[in-house]
N, C-alpha and C. Protein backbone atom coordinates (compact mmCIF):
# COMPACT_ATOMS: atom_id res chain seq x y z
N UNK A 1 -35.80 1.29 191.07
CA UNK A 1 -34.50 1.80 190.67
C UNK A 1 -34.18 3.03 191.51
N UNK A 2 -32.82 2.83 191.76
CA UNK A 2 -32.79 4.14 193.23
C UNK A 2 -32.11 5.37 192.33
N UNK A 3 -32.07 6.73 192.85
CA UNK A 3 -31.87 8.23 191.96
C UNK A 3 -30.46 7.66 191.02
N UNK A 4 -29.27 7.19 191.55
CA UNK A 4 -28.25 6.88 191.45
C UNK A 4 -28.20 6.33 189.43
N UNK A 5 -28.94 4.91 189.74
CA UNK A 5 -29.20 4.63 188.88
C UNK A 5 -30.53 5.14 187.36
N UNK A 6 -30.81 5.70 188.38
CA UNK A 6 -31.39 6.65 186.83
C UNK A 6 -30.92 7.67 186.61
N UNK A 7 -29.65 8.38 187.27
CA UNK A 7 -29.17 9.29 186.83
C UNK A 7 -28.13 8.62 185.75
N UNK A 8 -27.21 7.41 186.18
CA UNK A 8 -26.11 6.89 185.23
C UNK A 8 -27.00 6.74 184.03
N UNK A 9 -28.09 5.92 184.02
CA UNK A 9 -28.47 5.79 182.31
C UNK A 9 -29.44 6.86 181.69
N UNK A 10 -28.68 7.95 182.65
CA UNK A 10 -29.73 9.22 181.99
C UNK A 10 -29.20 10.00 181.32
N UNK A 11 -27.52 9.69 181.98
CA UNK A 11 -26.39 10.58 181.59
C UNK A 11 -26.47 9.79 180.29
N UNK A 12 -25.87 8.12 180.29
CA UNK A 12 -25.23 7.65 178.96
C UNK A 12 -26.64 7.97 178.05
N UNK A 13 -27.78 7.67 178.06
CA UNK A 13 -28.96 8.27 176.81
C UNK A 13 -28.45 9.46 176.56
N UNK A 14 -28.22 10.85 177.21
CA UNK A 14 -28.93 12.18 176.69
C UNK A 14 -27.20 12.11 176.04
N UNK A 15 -26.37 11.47 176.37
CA UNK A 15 -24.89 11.81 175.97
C UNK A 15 -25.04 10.78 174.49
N UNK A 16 -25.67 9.99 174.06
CA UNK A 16 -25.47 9.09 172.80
C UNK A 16 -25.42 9.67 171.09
N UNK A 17 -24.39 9.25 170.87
CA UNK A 17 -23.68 10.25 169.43
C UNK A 17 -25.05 10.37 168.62
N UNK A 18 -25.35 9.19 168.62
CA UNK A 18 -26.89 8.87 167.66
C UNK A 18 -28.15 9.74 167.68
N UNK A 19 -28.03 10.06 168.47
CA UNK A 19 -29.47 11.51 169.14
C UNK A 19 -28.99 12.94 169.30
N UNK A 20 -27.71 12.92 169.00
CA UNK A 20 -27.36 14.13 169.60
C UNK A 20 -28.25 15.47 168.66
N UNK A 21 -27.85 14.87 167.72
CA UNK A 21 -28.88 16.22 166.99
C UNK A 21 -30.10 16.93 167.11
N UNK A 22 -30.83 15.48 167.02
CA UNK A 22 -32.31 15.57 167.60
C UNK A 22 -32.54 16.34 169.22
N UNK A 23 -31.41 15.66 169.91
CA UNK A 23 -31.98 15.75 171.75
C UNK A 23 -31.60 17.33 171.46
N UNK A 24 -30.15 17.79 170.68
CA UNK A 24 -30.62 19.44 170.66
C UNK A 24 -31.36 20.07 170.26
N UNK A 25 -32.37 19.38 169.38
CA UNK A 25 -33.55 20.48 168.83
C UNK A 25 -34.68 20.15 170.03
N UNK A 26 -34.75 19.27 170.64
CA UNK A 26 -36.26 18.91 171.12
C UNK A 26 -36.33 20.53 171.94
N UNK A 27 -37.40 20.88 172.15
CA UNK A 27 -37.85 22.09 172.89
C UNK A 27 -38.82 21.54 174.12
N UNK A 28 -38.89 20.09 174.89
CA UNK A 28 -39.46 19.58 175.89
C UNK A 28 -38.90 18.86 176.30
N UNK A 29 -39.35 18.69 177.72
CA UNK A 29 -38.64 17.12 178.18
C UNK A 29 -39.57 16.13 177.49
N UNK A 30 -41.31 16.45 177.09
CA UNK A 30 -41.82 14.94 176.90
C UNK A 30 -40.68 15.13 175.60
N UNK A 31 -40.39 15.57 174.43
CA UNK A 31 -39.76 15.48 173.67
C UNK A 31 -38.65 14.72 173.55
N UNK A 32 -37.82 15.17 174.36
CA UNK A 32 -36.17 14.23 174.99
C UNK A 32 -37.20 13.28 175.44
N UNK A 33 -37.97 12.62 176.08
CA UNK A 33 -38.26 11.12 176.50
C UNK A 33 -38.90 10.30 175.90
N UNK A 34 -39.06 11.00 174.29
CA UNK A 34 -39.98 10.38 173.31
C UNK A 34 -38.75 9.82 172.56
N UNK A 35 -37.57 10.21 172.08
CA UNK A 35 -36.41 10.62 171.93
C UNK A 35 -35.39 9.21 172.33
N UNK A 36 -35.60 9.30 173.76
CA UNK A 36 -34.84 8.39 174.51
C UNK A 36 -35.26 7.49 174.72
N UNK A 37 -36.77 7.02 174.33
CA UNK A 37 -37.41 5.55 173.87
C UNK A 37 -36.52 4.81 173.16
N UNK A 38 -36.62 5.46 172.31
CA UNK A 38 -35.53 4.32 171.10
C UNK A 38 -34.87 4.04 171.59
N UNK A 39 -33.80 4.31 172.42
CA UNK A 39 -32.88 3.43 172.92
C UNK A 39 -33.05 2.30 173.67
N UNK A 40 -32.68 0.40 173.31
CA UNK A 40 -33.20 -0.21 173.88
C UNK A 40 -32.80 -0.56 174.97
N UNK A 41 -31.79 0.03 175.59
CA UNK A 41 -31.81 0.05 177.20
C UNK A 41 -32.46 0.97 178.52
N UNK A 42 -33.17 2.33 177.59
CA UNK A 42 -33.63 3.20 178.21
C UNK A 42 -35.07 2.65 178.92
N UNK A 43 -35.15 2.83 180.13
CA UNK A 43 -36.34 1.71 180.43
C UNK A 43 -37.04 2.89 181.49
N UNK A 44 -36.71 3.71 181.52
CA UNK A 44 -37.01 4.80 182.40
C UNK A 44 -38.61 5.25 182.67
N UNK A 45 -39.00 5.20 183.15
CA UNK A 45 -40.38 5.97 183.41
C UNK A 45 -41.15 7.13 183.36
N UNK A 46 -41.77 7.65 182.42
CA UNK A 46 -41.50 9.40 182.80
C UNK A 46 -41.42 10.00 184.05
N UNK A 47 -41.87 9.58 185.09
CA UNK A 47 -41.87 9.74 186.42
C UNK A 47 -40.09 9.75 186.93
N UNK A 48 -39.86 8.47 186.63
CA UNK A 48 -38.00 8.53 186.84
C UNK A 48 -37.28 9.48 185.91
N UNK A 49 -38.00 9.58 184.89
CA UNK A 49 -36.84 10.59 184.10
C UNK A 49 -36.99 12.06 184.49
N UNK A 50 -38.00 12.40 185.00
CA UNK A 50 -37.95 13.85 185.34
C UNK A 50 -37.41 13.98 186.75
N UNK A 51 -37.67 12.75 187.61
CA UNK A 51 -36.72 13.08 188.93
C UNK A 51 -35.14 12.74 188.59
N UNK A 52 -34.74 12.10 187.57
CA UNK A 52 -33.52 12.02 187.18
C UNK A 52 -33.15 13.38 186.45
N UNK A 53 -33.58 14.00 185.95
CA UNK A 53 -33.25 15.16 185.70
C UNK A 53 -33.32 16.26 186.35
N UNK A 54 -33.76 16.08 187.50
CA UNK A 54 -34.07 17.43 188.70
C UNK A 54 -32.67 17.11 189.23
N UNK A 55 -32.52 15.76 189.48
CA UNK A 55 -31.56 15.27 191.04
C UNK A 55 -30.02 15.77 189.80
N UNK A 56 -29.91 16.05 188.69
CA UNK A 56 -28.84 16.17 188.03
C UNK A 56 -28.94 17.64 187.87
N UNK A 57 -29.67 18.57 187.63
CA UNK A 57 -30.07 20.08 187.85
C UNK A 57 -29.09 20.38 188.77
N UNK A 58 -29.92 19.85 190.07
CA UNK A 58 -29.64 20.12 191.47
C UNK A 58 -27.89 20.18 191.68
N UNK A 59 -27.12 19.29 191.16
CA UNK A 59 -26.06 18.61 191.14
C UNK A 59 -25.37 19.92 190.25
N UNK A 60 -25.79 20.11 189.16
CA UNK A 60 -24.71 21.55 188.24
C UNK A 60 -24.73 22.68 189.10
């Protein structure tokens, strides 16, 4: 999966009405990716989700 695409379904997970509460309390990323399991399209890797979250850092 190339940066592109793990940034789009990184955005729609951390943006989902359903978690929002939770993803604001977590105090980790393993936390947010324990989090963003449940979702059954989130297929991400911890490896992809933390370079998906750098390459979106980088980007603000």
């Amino acid at each position: 999966m190339d940066i592109e695409e793990i940034k789009h379904m990184l955005f729609h997970a951390l943006t989902e009405e359903s978690l929002a509460m939770r993803l604001d309390a977590a105090k980790s990323q393993q936390e947010v990716y324990e989090i963003l399991q449940e979702l059954s399209y989130f297929t991400l890797s911890m490896e992809e989700f933390q370079q998906g979250i750098k390459a979106m850092q980088e980007e603000a």
